[in-house]
PDB file of N, CA and C in Angstrom:
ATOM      1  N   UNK A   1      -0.198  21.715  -3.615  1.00  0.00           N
ATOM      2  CA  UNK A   1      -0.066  21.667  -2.182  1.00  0.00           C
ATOM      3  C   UNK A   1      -0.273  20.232  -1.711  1.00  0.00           C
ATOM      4  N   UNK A   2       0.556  19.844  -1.024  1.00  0.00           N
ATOM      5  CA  UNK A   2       0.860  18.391  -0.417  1.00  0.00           C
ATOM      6  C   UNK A   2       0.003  18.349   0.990  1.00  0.00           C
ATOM      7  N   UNK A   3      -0.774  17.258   1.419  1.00  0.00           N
ATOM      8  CA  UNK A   3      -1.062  16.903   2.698  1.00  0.00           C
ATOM      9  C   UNK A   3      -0.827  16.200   3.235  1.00  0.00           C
ATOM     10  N   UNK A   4      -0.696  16.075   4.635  1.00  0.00           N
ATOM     11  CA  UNK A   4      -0.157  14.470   5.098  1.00  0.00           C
ATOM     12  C   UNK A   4      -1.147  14.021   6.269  1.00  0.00           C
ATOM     13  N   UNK A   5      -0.745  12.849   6.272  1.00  0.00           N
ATOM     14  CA  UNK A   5      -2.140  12.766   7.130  1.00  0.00           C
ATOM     15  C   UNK A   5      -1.427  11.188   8.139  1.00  0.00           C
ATOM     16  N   UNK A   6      -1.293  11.052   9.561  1.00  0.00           N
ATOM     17  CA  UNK A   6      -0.566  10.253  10.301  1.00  0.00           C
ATOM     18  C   UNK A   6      -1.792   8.969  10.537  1.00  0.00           C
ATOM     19  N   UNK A   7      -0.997   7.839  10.475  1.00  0.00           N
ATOM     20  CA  UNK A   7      -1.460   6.477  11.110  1.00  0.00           C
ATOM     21  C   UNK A   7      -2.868   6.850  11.841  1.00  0.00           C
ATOM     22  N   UNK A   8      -2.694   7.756  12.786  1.00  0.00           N
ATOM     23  CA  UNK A   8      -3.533   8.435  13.874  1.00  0.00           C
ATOM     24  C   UNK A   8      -5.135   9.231  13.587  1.00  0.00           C
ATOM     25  N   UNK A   9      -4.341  10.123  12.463  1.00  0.00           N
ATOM     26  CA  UNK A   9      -5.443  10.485  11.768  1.00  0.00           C
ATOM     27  C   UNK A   9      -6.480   9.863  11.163  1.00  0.00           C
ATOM     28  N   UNK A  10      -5.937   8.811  10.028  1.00  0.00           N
ATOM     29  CA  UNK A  10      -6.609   7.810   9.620  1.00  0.00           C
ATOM     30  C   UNK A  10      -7.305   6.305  10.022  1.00  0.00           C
ATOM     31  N   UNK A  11      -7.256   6.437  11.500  1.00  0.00           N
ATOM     32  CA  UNK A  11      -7.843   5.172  11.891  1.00  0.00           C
ATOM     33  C   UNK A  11      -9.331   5.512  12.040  1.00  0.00           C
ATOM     34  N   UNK A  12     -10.240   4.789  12.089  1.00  0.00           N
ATOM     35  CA  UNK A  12     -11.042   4.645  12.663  1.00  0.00           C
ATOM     36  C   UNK A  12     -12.305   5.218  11.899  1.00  0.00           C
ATOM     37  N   UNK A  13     -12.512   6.376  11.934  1.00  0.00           N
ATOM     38  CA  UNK A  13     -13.751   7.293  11.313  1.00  0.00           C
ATOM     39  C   UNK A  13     -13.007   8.710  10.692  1.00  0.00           C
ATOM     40  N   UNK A  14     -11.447   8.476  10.577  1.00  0.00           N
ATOM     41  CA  UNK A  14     -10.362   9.377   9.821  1.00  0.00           C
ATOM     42  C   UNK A  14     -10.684  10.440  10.181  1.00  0.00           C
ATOM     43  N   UNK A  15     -10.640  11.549   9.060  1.00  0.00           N
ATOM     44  CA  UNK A  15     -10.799  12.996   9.590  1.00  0.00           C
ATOM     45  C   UNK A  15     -10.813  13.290   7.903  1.00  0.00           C
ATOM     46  N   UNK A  16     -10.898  14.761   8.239  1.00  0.00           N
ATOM     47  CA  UNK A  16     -11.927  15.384   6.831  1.00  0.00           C
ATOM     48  C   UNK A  16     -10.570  15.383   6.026  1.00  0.00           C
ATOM     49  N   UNK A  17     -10.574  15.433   4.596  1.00  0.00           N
ATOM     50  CA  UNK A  17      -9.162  16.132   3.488  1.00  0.00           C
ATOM     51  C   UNK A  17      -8.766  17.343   4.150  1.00  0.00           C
ATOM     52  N   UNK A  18      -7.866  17.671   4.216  1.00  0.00           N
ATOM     53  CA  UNK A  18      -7.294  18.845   4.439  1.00  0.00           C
ATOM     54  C   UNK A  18      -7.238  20.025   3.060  1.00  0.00           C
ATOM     55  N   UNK A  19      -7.477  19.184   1.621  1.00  0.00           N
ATOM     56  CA  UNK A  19      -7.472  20.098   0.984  1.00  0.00           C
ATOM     57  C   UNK A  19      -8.832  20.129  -0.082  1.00  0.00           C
ATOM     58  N   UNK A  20      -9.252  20.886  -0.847  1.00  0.00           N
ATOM     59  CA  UNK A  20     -10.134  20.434  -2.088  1.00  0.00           C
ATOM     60  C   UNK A  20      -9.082  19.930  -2.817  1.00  0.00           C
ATOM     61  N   UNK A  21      -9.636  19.040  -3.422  1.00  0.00           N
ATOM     62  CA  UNK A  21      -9.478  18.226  -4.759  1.00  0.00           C
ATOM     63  C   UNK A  21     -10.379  19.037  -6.246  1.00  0.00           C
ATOM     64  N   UNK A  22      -9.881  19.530  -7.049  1.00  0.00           N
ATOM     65  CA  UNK A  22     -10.182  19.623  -7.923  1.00  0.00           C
ATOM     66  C   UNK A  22     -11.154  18.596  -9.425  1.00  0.00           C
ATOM     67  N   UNK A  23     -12.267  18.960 -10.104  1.00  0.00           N
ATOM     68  CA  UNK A  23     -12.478  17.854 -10.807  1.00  0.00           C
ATOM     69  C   UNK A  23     -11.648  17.585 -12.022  1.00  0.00           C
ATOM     70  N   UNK A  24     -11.860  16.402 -12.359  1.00  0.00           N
ATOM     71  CA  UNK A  24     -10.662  15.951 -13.877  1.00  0.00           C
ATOM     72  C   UNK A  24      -9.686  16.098 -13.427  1.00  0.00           C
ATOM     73  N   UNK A  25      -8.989  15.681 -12.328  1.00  0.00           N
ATOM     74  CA  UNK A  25      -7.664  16.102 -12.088  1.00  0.00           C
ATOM     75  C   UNK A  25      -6.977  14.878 -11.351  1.00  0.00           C
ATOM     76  N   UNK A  26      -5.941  14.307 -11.656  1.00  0.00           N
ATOM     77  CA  UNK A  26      -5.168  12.888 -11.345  1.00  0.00           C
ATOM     78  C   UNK A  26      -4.274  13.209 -10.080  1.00  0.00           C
ATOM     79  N   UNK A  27      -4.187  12.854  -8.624  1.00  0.00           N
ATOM     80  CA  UNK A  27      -4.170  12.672  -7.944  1.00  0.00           C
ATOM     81  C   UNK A  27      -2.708  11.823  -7.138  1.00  0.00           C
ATOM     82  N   UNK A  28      -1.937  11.644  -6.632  1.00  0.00           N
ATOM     83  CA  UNK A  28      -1.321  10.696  -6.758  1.00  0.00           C
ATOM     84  C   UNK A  28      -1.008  11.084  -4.910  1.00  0.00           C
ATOM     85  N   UNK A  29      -1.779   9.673  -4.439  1.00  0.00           N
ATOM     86  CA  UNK A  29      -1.622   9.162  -2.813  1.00  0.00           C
ATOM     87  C   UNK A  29      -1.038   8.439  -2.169  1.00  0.00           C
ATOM     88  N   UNK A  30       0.382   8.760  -2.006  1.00  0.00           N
ATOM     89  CA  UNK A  30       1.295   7.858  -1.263  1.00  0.00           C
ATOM     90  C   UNK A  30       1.273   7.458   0.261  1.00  0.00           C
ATOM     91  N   UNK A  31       0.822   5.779   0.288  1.00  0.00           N
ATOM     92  CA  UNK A  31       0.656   5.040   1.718  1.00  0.00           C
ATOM     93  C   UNK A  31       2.442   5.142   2.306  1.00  0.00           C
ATOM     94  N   UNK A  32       1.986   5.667   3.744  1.00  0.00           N
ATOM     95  CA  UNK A  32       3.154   6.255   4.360  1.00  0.00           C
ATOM     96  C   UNK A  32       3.093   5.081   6.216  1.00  0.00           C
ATOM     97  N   UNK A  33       4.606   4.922   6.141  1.00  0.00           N
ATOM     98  CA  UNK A  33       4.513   4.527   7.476  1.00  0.00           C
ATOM     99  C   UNK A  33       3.828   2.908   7.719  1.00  0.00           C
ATOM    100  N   UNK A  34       4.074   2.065   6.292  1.00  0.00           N
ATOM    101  CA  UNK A  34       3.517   0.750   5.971  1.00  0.00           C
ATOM    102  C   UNK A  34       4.208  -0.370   6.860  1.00  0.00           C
ATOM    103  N   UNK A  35       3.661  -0.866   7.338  1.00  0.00           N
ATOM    104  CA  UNK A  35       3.868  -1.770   8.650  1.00  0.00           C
ATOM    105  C   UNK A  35       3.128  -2.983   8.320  1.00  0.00           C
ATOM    106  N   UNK A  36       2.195  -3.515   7.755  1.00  0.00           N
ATOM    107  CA  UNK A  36       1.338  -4.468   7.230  1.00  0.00           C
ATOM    108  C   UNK A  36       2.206  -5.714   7.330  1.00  0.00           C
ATOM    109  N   UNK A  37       1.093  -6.875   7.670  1.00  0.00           N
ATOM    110  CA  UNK A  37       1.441  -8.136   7.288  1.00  0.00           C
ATOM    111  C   UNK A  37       0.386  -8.753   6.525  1.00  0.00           C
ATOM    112  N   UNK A  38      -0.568  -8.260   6.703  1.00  0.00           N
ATOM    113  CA  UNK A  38      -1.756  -8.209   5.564  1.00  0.00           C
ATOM    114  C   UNK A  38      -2.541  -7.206   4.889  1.00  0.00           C
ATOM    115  N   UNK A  39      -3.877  -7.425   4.192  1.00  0.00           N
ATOM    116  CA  UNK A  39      -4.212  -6.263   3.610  1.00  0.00           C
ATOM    117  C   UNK A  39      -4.848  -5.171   3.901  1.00  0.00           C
ATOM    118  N   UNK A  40      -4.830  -3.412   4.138  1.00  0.00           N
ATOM    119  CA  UNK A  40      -5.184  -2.711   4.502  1.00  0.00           C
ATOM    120  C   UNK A  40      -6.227  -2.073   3.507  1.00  0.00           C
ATOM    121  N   UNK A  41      -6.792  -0.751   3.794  1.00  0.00           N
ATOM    122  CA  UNK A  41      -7.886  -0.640   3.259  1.00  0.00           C
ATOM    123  C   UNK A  41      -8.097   0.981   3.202  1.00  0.00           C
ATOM    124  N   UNK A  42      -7.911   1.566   2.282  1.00  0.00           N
ATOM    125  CA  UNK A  42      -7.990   3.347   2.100  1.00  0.00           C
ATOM    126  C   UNK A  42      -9.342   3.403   1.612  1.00  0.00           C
ATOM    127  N   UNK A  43      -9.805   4.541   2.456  1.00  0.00           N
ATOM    128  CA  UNK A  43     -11.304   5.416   1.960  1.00  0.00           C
ATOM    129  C   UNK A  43     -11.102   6.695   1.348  1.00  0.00           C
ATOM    130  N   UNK A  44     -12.045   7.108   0.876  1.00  0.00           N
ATOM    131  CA  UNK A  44     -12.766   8.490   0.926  1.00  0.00           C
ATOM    132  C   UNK A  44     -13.901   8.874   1.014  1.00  0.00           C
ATOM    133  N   UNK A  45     -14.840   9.211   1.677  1.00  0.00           N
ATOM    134  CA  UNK A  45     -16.001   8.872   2.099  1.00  0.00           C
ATOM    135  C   UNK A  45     -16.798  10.014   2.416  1.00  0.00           C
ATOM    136  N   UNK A  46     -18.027  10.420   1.682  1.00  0.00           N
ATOM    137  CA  UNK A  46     -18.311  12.066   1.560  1.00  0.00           C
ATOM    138  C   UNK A  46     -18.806  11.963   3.112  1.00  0.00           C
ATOM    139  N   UNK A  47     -18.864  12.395   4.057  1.00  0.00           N
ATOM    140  CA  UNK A  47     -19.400  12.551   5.009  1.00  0.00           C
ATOM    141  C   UNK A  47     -20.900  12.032   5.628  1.00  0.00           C
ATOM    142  N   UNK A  48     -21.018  11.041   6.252  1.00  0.00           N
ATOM    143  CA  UNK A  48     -22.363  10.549   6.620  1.00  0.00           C
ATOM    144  C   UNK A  48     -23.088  10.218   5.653  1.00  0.00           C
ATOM    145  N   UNK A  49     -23.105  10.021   4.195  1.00  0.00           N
ATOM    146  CA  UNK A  49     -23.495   9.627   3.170  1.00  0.00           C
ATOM    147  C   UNK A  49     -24.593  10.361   2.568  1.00  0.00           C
ATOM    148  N   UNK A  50     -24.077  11.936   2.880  1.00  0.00           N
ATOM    149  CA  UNK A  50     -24.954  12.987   2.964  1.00  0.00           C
ATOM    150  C   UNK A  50     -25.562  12.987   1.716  1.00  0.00           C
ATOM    151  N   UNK A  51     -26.703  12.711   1.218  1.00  0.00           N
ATOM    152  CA  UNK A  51     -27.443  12.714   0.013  1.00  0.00           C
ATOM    153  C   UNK A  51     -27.734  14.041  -0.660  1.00  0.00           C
ATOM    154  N   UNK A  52     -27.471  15.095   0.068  1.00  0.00           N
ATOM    155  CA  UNK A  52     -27.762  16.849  -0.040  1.00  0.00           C
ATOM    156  C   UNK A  52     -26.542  17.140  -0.521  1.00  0.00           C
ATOM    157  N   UNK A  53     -25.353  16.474  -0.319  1.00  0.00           N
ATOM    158  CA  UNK A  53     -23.888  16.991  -0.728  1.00  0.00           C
ATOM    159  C   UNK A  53     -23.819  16.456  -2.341  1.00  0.00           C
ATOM    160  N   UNK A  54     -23.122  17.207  -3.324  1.00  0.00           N
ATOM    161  CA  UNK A  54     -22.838  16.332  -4.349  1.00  0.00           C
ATOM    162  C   UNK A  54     -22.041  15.329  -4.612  1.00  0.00           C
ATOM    163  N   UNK A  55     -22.831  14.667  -5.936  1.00  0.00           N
ATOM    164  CA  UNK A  55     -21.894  12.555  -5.928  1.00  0.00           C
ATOM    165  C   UNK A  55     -20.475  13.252  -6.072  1.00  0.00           C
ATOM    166  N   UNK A  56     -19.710  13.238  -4.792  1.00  0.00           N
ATOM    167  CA  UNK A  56     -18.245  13.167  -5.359  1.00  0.00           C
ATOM    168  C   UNK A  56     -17.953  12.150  -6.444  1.00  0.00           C
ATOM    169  N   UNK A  57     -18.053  11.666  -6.360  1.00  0.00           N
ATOM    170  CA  UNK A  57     -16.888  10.198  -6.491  1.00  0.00           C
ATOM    171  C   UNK A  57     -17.657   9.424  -8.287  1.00  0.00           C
ATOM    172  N   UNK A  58     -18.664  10.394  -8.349  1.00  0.00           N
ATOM    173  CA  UNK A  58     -19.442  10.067  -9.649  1.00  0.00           C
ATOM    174  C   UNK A  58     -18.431  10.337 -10.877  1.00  0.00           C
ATOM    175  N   UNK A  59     -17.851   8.666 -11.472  1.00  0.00           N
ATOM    176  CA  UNK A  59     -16.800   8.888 -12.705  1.00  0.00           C
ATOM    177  C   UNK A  59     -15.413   8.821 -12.117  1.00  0.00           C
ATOM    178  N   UNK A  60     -15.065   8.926 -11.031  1.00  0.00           N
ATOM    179  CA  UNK A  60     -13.728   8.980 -10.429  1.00  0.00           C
ATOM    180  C   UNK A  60     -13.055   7.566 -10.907  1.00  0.00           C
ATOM    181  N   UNK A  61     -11.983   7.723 -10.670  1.00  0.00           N
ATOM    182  CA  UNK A  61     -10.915   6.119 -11.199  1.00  0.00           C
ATOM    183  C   UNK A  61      -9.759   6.421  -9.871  1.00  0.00           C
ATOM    184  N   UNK A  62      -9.745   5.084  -9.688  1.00  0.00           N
ATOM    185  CA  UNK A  62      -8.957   4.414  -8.510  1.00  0.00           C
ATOM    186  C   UNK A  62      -8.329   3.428  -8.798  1.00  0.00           C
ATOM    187  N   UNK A  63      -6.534   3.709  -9.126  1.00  0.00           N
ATOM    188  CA  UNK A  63      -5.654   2.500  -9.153  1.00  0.00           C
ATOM    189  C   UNK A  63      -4.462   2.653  -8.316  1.00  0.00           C
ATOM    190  N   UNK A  64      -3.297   1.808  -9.273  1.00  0.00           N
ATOM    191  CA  UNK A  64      -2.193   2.314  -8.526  1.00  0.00           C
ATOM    192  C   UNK A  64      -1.068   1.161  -8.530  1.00  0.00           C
ATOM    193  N   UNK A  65      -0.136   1.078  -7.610  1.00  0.00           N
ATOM    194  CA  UNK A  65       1.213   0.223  -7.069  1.00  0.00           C
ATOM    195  C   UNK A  65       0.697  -0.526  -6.065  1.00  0.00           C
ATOM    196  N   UNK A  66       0.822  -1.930  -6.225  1.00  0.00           N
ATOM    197  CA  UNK A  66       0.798  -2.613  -4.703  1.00  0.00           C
ATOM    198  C   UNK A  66      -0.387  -2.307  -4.359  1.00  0.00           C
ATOM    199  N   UNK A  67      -1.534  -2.129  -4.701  1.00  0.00           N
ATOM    200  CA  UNK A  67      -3.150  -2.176  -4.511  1.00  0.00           C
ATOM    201  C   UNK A  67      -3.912  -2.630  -5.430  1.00  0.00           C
ATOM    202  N   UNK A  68      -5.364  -2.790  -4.910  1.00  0.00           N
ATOM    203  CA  UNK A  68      -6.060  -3.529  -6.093  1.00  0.00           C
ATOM    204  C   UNK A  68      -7.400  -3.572  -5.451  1.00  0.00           C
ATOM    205  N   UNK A  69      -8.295  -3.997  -6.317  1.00  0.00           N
ATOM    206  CA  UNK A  69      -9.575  -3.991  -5.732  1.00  0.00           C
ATOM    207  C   UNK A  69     -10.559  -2.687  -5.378  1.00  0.00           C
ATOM    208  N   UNK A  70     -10.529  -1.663  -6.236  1.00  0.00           N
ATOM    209  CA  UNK A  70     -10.985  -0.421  -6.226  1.00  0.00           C
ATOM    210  C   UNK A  70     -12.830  -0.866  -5.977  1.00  0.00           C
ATOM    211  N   UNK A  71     -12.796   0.203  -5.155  1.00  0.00           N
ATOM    212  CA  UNK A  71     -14.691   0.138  -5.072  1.00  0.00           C
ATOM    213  C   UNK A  71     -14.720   1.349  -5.652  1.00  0.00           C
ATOM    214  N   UNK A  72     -16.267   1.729  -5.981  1.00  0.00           N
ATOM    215  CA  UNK A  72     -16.616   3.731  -5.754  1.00  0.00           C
ATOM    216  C   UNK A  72     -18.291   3.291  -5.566  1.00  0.00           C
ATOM    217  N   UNK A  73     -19.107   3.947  -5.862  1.00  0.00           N
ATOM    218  CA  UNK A  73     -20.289   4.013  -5.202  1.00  0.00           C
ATOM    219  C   UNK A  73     -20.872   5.417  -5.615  1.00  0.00           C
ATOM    220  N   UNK A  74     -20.043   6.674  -5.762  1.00  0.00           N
ATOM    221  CA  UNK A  74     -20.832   7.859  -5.981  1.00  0.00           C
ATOM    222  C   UNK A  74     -20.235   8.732  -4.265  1.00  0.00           C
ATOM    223  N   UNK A  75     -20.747   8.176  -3.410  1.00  0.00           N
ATOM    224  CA  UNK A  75     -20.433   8.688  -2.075  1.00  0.00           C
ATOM    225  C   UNK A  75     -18.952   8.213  -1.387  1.00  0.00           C
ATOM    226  N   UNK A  76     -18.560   7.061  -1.833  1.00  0.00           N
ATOM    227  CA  UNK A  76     -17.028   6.629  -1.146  1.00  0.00           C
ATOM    228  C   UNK A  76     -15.993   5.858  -1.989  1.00  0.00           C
ATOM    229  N   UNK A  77     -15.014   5.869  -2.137  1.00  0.00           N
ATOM    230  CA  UNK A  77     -14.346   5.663  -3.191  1.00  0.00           C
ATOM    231  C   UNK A  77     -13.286   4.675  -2.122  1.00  0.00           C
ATOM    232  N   UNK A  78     -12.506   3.309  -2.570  1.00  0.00           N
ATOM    233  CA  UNK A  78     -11.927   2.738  -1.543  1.00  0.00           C
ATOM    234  C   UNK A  78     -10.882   1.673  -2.492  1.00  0.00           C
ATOM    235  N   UNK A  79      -9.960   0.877  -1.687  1.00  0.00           N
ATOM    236  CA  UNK A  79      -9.374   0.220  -2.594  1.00  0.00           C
ATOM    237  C   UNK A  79      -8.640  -0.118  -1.478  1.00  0.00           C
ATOM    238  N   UNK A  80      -8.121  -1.569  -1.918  1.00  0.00           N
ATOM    239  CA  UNK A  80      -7.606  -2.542  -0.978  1.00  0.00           C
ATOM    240  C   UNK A  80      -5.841  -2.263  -0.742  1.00  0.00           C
ATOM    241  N   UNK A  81      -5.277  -1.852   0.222  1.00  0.00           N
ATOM    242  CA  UNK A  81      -3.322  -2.196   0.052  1.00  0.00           C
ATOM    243  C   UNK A  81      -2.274  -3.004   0.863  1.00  0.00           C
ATOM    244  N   UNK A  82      -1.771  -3.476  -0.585  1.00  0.00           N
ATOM    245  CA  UNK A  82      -0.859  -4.966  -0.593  1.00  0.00           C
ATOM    246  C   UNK A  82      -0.105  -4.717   0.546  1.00  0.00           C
ATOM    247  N   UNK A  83       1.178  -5.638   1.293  1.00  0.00           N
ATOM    248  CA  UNK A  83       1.599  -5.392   2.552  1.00  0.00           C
ATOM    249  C   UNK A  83       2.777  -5.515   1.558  1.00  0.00           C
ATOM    250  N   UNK A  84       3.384  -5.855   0.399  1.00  0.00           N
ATOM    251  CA  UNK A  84       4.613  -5.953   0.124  1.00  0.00           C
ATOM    252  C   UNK A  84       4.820  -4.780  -0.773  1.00  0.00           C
ATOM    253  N   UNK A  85       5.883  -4.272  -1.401  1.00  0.00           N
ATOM    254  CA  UNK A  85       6.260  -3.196  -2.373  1.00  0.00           C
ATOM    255  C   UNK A  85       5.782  -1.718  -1.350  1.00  0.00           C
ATOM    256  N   UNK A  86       5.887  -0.533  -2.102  1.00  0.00           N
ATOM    257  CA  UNK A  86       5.596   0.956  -2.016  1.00  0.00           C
ATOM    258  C   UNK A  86       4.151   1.260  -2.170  1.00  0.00           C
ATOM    259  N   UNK A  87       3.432   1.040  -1.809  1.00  0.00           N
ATOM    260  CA  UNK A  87       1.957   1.704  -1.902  1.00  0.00           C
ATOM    261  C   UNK A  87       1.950   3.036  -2.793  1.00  0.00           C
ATOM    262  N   UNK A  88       1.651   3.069  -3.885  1.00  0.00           N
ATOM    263  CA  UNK A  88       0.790   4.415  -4.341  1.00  0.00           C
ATOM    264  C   UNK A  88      -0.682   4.617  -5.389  1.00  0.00           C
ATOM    265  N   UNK A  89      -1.516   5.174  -4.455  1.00  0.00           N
ATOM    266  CA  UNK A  89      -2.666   5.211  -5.541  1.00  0.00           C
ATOM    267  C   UNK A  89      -2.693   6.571  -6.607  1.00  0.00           C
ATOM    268  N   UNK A  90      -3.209   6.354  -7.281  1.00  0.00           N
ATOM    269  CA  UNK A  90      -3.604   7.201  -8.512  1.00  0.00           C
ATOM    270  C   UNK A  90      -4.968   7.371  -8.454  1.00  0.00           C
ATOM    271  N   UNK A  91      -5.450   8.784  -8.012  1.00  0.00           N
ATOM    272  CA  UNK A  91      -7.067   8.708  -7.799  1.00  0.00           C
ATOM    273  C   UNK A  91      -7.483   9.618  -9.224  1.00  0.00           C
ATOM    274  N   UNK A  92      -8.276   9.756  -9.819  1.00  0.00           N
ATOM    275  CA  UNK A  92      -8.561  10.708 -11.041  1.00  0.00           C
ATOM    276  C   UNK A  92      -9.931  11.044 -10.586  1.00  0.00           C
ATOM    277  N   UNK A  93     -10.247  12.283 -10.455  1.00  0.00           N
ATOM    278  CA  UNK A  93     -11.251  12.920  -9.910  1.00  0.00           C
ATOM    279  C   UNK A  93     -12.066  12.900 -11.190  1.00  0.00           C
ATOM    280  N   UNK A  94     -13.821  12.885 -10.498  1.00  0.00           N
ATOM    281  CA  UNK A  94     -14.822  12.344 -11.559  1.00  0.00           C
ATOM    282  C   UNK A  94     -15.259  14.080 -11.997  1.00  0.00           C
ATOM    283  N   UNK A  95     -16.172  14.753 -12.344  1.00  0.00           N
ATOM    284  CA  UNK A  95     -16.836  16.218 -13.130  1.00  0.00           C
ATOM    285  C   UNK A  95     -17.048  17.211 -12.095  1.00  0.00           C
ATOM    286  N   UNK A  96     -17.161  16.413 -10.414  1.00  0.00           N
ATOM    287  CA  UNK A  96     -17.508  17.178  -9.522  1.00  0.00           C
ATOM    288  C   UNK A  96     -16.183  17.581  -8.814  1.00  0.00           C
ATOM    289  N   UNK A  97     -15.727  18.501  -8.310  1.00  0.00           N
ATOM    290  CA  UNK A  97     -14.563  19.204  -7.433  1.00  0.00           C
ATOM    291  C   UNK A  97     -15.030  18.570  -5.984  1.00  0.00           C
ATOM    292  N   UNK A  98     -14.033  18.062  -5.322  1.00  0.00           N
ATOM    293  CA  UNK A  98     -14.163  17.402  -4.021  1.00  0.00           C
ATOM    294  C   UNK A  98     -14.176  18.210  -3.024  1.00  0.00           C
ATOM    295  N   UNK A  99     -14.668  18.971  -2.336  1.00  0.00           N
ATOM    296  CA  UNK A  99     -14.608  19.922  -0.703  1.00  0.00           C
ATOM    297  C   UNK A  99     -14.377  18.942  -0.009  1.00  0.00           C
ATOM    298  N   UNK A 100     -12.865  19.380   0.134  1.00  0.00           N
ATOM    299  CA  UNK A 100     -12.547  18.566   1.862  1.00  0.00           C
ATOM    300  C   UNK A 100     -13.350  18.259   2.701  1.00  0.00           C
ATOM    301  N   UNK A 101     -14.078  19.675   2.959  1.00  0.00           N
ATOM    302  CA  UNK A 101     -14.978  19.773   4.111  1.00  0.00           C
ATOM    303  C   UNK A 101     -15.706  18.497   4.140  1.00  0.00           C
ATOM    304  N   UNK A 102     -16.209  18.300   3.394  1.00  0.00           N
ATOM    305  CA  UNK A 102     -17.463  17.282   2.949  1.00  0.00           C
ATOM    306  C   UNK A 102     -17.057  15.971   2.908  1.00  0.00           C
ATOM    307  N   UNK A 103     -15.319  15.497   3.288  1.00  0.00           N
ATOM    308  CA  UNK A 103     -15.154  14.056   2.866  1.00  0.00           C
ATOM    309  C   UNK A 103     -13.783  13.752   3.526  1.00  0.00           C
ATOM    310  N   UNK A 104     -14.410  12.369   4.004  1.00  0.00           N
ATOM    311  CA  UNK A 104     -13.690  11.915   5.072  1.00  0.00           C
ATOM    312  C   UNK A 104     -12.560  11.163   4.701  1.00  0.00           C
ATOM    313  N   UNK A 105     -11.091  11.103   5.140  1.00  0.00           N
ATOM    314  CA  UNK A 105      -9.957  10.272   4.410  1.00  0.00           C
ATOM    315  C   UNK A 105     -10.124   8.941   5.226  1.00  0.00           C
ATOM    316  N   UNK A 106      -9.732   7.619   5.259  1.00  0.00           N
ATOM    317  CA  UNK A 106      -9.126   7.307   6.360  1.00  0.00           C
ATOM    318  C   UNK A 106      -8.464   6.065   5.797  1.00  0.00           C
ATOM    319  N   UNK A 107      -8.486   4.740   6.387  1.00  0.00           N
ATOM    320  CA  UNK A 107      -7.482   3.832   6.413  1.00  0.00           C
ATOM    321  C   UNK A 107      -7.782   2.928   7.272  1.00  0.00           C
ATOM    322  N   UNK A 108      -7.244   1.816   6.965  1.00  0.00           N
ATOM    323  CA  UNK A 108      -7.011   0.494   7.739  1.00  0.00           C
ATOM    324  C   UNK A 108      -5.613   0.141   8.480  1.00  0.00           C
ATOM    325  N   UNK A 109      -5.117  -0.742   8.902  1.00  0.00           N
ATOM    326  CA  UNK A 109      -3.932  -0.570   9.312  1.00  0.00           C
ATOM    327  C   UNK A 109      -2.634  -0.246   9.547  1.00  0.00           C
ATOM    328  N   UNK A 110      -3.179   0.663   9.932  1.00  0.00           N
ATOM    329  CA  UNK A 110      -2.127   1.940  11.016  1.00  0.00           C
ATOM    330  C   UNK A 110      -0.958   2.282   9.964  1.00  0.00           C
ATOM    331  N   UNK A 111      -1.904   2.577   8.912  1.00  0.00           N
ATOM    332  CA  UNK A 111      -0.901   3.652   7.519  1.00  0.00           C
ATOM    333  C   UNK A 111      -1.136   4.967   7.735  1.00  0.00           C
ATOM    334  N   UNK A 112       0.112   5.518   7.214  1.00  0.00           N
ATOM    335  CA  UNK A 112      -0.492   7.309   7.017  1.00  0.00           C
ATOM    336  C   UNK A 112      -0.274   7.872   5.824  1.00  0.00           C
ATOM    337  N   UNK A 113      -0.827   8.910   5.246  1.00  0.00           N
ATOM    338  CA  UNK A 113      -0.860   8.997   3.421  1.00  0.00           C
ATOM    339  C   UNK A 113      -0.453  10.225   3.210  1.00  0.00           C
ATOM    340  N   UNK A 114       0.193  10.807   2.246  1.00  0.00           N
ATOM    341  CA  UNK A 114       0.317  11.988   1.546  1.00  0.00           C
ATOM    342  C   UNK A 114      -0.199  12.194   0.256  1.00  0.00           C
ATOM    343  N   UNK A 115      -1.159  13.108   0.054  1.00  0.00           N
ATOM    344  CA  UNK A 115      -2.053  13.808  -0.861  1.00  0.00           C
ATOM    345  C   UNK A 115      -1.433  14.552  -2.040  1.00  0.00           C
ATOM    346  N   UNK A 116      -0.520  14.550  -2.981  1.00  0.00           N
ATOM    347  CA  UNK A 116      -0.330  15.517  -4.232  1.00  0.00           C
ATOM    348  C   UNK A 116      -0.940  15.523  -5.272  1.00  0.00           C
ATOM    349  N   UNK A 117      -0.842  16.675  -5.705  1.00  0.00           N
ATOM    350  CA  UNK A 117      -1.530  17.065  -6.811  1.00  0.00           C
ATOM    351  C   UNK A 117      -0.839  16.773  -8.223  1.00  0.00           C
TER     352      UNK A 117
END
């Protein structure tokens, strides 16, 4: 199941996944609606850095097309995107299954993303 998620959605303090993410499972997040003249900036971010929720992001891998600069942390997973070429990340989920509920998408300049599995 595919999600999409608009420029709109993702600004600012984003909005939750629309779907679970499964663990051990490779991911592939296409930056939509790329307008850039410089570099933008994709999250995932468990919610308020809730210490009671489990480490998503514990073991996860973050690459891809036209990006670079992967962070993770345990609680937010992030990575920098280029303004030239097709944007796509490759996220590989770490032992824990991701609840939407629990984790926030968002973005830097005024991109919008689609989620497949």
């Amino acid at each position: 199941m595919a999600s999409t998620y608009t420029p709109n959605e993702l600004k600012d303090s984003g909005v939750l996944v629309k779907q679970n993410l499964s663990s051990n499972t490779t991911y592939t997040i296409e930056i939509t609606d790329k307008a850039i003249t410089g570099s933008a900036y994709f999250f995932l971010e468990t919610k308020n850095y809730d210490t009671s929720l489990p480490v998503y992001f514990d073991g996860a891998t973050i690459s891809g097309s036209f990006v670079g600069g992967g962070v993770e942390d345990g609680y937010k997973i992030g990575i920098n995107i280029f303004p030239e070429g097709a944007s796509e990340i490759k996220l590989t989920t770490g032992t824990e299954a991701i609840q939407g509920a629990n984790v926030y998408i968002k973005a830097t300049g005024n991109v919008g993303a689609v989620i497949t599995p």
